[in-house]
Protein backbone atom coordinates (compact mmCIF):
# COMPACT_ATOMS: atom_id res chain seq x y z
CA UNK A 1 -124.49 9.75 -65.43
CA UNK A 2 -127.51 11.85 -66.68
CA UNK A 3 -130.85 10.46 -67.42
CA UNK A 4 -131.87 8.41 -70.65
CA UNK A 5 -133.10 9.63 -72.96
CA UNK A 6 -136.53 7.75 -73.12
CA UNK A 7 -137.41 7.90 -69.22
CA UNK A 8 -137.52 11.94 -69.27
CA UNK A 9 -135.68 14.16 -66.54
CA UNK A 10 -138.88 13.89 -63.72
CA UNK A 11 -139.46 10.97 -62.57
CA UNK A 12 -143.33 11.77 -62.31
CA UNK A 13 -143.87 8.99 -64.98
CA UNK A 14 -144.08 4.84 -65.10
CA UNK A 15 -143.29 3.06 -67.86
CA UNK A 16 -146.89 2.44 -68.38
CA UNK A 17 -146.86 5.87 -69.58
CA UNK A 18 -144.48 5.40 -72.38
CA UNK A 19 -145.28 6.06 -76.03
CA UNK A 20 -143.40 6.45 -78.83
CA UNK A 21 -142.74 9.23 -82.09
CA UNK A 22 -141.13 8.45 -85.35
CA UNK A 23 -138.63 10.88 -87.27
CA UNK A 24 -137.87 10.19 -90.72
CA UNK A 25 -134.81 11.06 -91.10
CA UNK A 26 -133.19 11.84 -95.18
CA UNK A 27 -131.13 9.21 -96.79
CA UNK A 28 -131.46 7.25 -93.13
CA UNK A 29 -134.60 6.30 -92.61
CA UNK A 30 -137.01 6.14 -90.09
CA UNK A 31 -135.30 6.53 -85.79
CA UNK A 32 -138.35 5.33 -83.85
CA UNK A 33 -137.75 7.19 -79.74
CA UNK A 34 -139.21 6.52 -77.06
CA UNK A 35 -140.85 8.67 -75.23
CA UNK A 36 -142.74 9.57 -71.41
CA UNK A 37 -145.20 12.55 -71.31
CA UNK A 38 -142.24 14.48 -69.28
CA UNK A 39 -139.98 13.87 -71.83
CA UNK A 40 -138.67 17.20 -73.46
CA UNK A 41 -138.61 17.33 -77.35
CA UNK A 42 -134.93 18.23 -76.93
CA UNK A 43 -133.99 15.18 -75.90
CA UNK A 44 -135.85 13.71 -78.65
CA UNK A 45 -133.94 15.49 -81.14
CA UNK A 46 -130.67 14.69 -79.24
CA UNK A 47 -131.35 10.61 -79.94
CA UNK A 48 -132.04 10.72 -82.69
CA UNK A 49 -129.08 12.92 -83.96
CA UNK A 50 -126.90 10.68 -81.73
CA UNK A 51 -128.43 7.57 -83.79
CA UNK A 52 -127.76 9.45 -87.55
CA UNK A 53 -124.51 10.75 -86.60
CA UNK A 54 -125.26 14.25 -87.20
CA UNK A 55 -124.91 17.61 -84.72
CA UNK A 56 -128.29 18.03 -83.16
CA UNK A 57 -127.06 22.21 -82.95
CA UNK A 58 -127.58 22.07 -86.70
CA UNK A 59 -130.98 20.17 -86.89
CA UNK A 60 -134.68 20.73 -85.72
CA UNK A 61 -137.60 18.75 -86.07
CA UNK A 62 -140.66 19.65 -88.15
CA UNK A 63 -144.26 18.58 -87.63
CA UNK A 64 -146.03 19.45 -91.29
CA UNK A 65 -144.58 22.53 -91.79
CA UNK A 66 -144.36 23.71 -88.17
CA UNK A 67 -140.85 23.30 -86.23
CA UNK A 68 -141.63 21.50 -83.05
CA UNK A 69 -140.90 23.73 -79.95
CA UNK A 70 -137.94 21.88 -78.21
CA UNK A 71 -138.27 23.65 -75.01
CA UNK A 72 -141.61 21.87 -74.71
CA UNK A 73 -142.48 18.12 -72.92
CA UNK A 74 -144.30 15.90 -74.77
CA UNK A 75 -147.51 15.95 -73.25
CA UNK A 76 -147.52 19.66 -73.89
CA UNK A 77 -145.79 19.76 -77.24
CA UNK A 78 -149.55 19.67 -78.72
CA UNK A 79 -148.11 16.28 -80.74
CA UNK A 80 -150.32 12.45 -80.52
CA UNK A 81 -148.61 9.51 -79.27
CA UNK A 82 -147.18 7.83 -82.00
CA UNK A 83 -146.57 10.47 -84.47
CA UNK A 84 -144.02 10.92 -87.33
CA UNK A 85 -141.82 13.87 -87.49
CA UNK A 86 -139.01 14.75 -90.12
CA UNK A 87 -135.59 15.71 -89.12
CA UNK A 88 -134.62 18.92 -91.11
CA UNK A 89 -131.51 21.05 -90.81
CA UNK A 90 -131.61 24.11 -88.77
CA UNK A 91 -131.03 27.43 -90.62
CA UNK A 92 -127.82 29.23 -90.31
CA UNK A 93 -129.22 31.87 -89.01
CA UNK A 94 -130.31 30.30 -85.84
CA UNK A 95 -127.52 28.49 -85.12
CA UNK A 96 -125.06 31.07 -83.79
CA UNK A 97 -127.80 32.02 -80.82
CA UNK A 98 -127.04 32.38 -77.49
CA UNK A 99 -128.70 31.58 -74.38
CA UNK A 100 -129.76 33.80 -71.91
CA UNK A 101 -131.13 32.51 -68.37
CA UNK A 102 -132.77 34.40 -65.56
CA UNK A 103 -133.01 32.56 -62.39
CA UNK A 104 -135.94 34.37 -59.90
CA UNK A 105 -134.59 33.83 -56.27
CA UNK A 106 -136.79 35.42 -54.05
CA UNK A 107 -137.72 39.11 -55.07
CA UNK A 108 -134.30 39.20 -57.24
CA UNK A 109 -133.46 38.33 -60.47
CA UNK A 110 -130.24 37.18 -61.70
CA UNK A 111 -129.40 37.15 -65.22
CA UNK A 112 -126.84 34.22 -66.88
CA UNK A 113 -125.71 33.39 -70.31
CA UNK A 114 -124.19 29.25 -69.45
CA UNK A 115 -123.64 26.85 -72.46
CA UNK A 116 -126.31 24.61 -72.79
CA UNK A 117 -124.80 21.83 -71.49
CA UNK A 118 -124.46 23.09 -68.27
CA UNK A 119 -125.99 21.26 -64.91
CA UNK A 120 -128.59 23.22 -63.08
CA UNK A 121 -126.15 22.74 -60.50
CA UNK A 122 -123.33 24.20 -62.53
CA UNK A 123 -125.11 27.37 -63.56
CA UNK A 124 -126.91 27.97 -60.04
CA UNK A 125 -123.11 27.82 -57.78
CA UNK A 126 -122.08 30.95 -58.83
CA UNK A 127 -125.58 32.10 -57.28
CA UNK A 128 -124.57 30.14 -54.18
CA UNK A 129 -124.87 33.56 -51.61
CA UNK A 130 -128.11 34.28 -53.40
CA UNK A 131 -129.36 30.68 -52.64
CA UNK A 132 -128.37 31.10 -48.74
CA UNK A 133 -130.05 34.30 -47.97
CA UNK A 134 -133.25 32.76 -50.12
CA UNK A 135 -132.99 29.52 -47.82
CA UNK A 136 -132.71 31.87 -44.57
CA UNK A 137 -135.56 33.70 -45.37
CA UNK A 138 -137.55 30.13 -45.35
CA UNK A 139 -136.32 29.35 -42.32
CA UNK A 140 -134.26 26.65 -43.58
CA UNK A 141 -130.22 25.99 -42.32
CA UNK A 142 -127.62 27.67 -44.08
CA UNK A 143 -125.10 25.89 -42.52
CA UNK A 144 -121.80 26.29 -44.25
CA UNK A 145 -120.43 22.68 -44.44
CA UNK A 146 -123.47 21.72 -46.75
CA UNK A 147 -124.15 22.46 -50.35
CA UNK A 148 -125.54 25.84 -51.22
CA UNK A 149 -127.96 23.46 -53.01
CA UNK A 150 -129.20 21.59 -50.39
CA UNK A 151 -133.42 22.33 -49.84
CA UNK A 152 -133.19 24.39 -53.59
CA UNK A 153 -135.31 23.58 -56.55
CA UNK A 154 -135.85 24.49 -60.13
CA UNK A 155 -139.69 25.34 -61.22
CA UNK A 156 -139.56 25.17 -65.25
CA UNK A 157 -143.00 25.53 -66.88
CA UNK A 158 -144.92 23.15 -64.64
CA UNK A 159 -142.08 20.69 -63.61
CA UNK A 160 -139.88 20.93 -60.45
CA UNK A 161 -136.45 19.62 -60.13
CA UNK A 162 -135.28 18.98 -56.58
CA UNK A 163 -131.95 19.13 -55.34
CA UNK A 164 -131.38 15.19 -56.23
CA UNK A 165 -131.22 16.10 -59.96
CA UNK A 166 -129.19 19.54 -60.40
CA UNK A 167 -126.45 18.02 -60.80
CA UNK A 168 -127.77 15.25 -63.64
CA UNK A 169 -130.30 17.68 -65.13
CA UNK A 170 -128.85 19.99 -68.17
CA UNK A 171 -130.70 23.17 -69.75
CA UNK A 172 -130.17 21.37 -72.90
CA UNK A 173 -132.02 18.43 -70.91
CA UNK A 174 -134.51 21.01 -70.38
CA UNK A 175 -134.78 22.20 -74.13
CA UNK A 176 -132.81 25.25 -73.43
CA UNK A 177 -130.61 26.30 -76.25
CA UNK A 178 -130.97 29.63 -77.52
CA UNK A 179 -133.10 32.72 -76.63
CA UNK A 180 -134.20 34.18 -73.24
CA UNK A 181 -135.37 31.95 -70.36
CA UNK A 182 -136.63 32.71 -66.76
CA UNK A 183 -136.78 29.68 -64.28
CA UNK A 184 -137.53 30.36 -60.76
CA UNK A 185 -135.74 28.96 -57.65
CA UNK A 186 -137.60 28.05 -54.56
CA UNK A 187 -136.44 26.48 -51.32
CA UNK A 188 -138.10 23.24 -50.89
CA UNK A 189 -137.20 21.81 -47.28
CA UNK A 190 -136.11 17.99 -47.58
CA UNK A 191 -134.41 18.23 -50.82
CA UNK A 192 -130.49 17.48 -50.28
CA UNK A 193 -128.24 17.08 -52.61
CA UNK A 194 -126.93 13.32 -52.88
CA UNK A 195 -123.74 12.23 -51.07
CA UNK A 196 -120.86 11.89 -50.75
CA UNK A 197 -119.66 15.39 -50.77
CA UNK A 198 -116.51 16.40 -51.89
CA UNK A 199 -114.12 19.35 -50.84
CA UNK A 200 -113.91 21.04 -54.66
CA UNK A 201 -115.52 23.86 -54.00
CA UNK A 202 -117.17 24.20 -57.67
CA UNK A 203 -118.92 20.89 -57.04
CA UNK A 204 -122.66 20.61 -56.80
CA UNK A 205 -121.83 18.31 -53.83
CA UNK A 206 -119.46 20.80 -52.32
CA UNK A 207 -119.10 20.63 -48.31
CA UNK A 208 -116.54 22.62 -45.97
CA UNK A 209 -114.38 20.55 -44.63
CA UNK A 210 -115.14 19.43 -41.02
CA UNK A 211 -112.53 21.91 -38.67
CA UNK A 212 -110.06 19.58 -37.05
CA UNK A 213 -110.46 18.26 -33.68
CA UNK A 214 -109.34 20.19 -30.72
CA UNK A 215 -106.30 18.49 -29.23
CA UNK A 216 -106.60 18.28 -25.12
CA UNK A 217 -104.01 19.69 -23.02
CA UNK A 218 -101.88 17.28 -21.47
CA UNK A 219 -100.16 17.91 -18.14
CA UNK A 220 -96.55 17.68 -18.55
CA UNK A 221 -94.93 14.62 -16.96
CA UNK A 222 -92.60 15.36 -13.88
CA UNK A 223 -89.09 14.35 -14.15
CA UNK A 224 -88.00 11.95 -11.76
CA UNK A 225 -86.41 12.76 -8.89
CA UNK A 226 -82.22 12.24 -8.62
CA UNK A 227 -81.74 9.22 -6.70
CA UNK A 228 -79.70 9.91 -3.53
């Protein structure tokens, strides 16, 4: 399962941290959420909308009179703990957008239009001989009965998501919807992908299967000699 809603996708954060933001929502009332400083705005919207019954694609929220950026964490969404927000619908115009992502492996960049909803680890495999030659150039084994994701992360603004959470981490988790993106891929030694692996090879947890043992060579048995 992904993460909640309320803990954020990086687990930089204690619940200690958590604070909470308000969006009055029309002929519902008020949807209190829950909320780290690591939590992205998109995933505020998404509770909520999941709590009114209504399609979060069609909705933004509004702070005043300015639309809060959704791409944005809390802590750097310029918003005060505790603050009220209205839900508002999204116009028609901006709903139809697509999304464009640009993932910086080493000196290339590779350019991707995924649906939202799409793992890290989803939109990265088809990168996987990009990802190799990026870990070889580190240093780091390219062996192929891991994952292509093993030692890979994903630097977004100023958050890094290790190989543990590709797979659980969406760019709609990220507050990637619409527009152009660029989010840069590092190899970051110690960061594995979490077992067990499987043998689909569009898995994030993809491994070769192991070749088969080699069978020894047996000396055939003599046949007994005719008795006289």
């Amino acid at each position: 399962p992904g993460p909640s809603f309320s803990s954020g996708i990086f687990p930089h954060c204690s619940s200690a941290n958590m604070s909470s933001v308000t969006v009055v929502v029309p002929h519902r009332g008020r949807i209190t959420v829950r909320v780290q400083p690591n939590t992205s705005m998109q995933q505020v919207l998404d509770e909520v909308c999941s709590k009114a019954a209504v399609d979060p694609n069609k909705h933004i929220l509004m702070h005043g009179r300015k639309a809060v950026d959704l791409s944005a964490v809390f802590r750097f969404s310029g918003l005060q703990a505790n603050t009220t927000l209205d839900l508002a619908e999204r116009a028609a115009s901006a709903q139809a957008g697509a999304l464009t992502v640009v993932f910086q492996i080493g000196g290339a960049r590779h350019k991707t239009q995924p649906d939202p909803n799409t793992s890290l680890a989803g939109a990265l495999l088809p990168l996987a001989e990009a990802l190799q030659a990026a870990k070889a150039e580190a240093g780091l084994s390219t062996d192929p009965a891991t994952s292509p994701l093993d030692n890979i992360a994903v630097v977004y603004l100023t958050n890094e998501i290790p190989a543990e959470q590709l797979a659980t981490t969406s760019l709609r988790a990220l507050g990637l919807t619409t527009g152009n993106v660029l989010l840069r891929v590092v190899a970051k030694p110690g960061s594995f992908v979490p077992a067990p692996l499987t043998s689909d090879p569009t898995s994030p947890t993809f491994a070769a299967p192991a070749p088969a043992p080699a069978l020894a060579s047996v000396a055939p048995t003599p046949a007994p000699a005719p008795a006289p």
